[in-house]
N, C-alpha and C. Protein backbone atom coordinates (compact mmCIF):
# COMPACT_ATOMS: atom_id res chain seq x y z
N UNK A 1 21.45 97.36 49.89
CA UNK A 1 22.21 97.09 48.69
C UNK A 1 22.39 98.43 47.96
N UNK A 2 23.76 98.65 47.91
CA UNK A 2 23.76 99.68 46.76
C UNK A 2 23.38 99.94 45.42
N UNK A 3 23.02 101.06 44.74
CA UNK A 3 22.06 100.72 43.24
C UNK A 3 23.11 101.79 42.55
N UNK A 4 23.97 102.50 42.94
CA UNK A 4 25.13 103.37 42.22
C UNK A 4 25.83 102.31 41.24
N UNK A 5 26.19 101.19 41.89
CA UNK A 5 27.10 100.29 40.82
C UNK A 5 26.41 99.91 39.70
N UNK A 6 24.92 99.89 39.93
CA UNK A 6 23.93 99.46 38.68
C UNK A 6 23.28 100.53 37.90
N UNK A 7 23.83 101.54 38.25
CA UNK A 7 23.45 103.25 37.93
C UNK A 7 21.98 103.13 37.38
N UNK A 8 21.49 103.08 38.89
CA UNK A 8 19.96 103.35 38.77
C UNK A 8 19.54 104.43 39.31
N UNK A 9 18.43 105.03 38.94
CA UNK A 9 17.85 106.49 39.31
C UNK A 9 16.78 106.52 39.79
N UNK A 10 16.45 107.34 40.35
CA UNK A 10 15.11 107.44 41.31
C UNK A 10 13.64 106.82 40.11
N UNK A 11 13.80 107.26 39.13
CA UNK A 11 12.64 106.81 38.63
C UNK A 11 12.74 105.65 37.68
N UNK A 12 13.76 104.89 37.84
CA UNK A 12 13.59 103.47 37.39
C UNK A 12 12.61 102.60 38.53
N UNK A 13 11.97 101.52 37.72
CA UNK A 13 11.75 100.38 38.32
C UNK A 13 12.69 99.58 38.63
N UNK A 14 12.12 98.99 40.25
CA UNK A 14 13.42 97.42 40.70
C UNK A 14 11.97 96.70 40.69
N UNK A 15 12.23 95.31 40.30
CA UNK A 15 11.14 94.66 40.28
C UNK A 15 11.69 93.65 40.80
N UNK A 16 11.40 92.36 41.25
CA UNK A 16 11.31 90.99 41.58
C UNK A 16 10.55 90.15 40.59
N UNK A 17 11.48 89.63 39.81
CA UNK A 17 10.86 89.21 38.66
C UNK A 17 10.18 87.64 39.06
N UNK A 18 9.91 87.39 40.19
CA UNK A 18 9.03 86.44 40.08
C UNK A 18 7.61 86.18 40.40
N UNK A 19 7.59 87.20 41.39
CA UNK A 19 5.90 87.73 41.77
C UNK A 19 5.58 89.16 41.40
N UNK A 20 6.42 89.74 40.13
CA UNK A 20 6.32 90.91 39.76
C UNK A 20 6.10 92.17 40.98
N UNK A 21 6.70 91.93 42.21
CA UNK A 21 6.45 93.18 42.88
C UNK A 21 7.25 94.09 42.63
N UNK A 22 7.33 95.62 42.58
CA UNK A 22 8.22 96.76 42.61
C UNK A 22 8.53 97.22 44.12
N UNK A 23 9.96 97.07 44.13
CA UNK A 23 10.50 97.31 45.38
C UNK A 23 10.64 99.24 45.34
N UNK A 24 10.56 99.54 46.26
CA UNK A 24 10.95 101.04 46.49
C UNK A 24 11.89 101.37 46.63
N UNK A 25 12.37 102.00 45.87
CA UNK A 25 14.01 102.77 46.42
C UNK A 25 14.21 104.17 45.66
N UNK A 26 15.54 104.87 46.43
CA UNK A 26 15.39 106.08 46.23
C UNK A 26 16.59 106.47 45.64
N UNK A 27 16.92 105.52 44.36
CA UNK A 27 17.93 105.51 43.18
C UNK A 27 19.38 105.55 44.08
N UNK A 28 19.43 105.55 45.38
CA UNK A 28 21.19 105.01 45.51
C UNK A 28 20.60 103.57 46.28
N UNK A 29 19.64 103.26 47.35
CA UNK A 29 20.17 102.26 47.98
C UNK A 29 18.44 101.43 47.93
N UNK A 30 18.50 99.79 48.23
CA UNK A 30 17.45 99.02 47.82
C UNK A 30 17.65 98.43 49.24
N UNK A 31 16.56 98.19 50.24
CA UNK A 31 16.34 98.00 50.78
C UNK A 31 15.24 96.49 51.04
N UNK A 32 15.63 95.40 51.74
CA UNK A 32 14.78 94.28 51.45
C UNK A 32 14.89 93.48 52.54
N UNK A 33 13.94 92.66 52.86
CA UNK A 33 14.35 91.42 54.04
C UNK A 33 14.38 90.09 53.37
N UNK A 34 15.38 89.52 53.91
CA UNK A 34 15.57 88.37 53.35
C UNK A 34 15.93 87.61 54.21
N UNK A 35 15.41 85.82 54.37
CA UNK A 35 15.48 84.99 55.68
C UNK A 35 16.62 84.57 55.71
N UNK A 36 17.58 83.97 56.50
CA UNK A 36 18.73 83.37 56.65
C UNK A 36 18.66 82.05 55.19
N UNK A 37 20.18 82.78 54.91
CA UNK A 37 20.64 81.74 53.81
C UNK A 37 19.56 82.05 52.72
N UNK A 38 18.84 83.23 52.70
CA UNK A 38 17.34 83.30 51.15
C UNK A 38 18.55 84.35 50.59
N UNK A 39 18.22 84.12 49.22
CA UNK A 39 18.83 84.73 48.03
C UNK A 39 17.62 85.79 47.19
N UNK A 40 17.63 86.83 46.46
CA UNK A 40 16.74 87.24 45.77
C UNK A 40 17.30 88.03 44.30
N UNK A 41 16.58 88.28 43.45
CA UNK A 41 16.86 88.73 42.10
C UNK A 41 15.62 89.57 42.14
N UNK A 42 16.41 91.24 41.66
CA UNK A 42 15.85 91.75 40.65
C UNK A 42 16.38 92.34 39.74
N UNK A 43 15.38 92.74 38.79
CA UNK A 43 15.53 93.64 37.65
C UNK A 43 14.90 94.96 37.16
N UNK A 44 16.27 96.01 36.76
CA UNK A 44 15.91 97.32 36.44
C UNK A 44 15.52 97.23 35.54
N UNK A 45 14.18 98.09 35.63
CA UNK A 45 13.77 99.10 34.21
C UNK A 45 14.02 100.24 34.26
N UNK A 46 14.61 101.05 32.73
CA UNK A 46 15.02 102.37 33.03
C UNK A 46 13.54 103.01 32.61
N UNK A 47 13.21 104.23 33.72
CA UNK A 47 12.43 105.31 33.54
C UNK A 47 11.18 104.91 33.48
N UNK A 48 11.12 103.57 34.94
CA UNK A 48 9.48 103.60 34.90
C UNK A 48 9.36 102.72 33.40
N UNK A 49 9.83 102.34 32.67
CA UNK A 49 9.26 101.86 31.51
C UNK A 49 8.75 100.27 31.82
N UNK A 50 8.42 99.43 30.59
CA UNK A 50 7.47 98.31 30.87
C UNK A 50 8.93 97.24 31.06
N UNK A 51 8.57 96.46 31.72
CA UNK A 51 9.75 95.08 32.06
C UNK A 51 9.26 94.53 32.28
């Protein structure tokens, strides 16, 4: 998934706001597995801050 359209930067948080994990990425692209037909949500925080 691209993260340019959501103009995120290397040191924001991507989180998964439902089991609070932080996904890794390297401010252009988010990388994830997801099962046939699974959907997922997350959300940026800018600069590492609290979310």
């Amino acid at each position: 998934m691209p993260l340019g359209s959501g103009a995120a930067r290397p040191a924001d948080r991507i989180r998964e706001p439902w089991t609070h994990t932080d996904v890794p990425h390297d401010g252009r692209h988010l990388t994830v597995d997801l099962p046939a037909h699974g959907a997922a949500l997350f959300r940026r925080t800018e600069d590492g801050g609290r979310g």
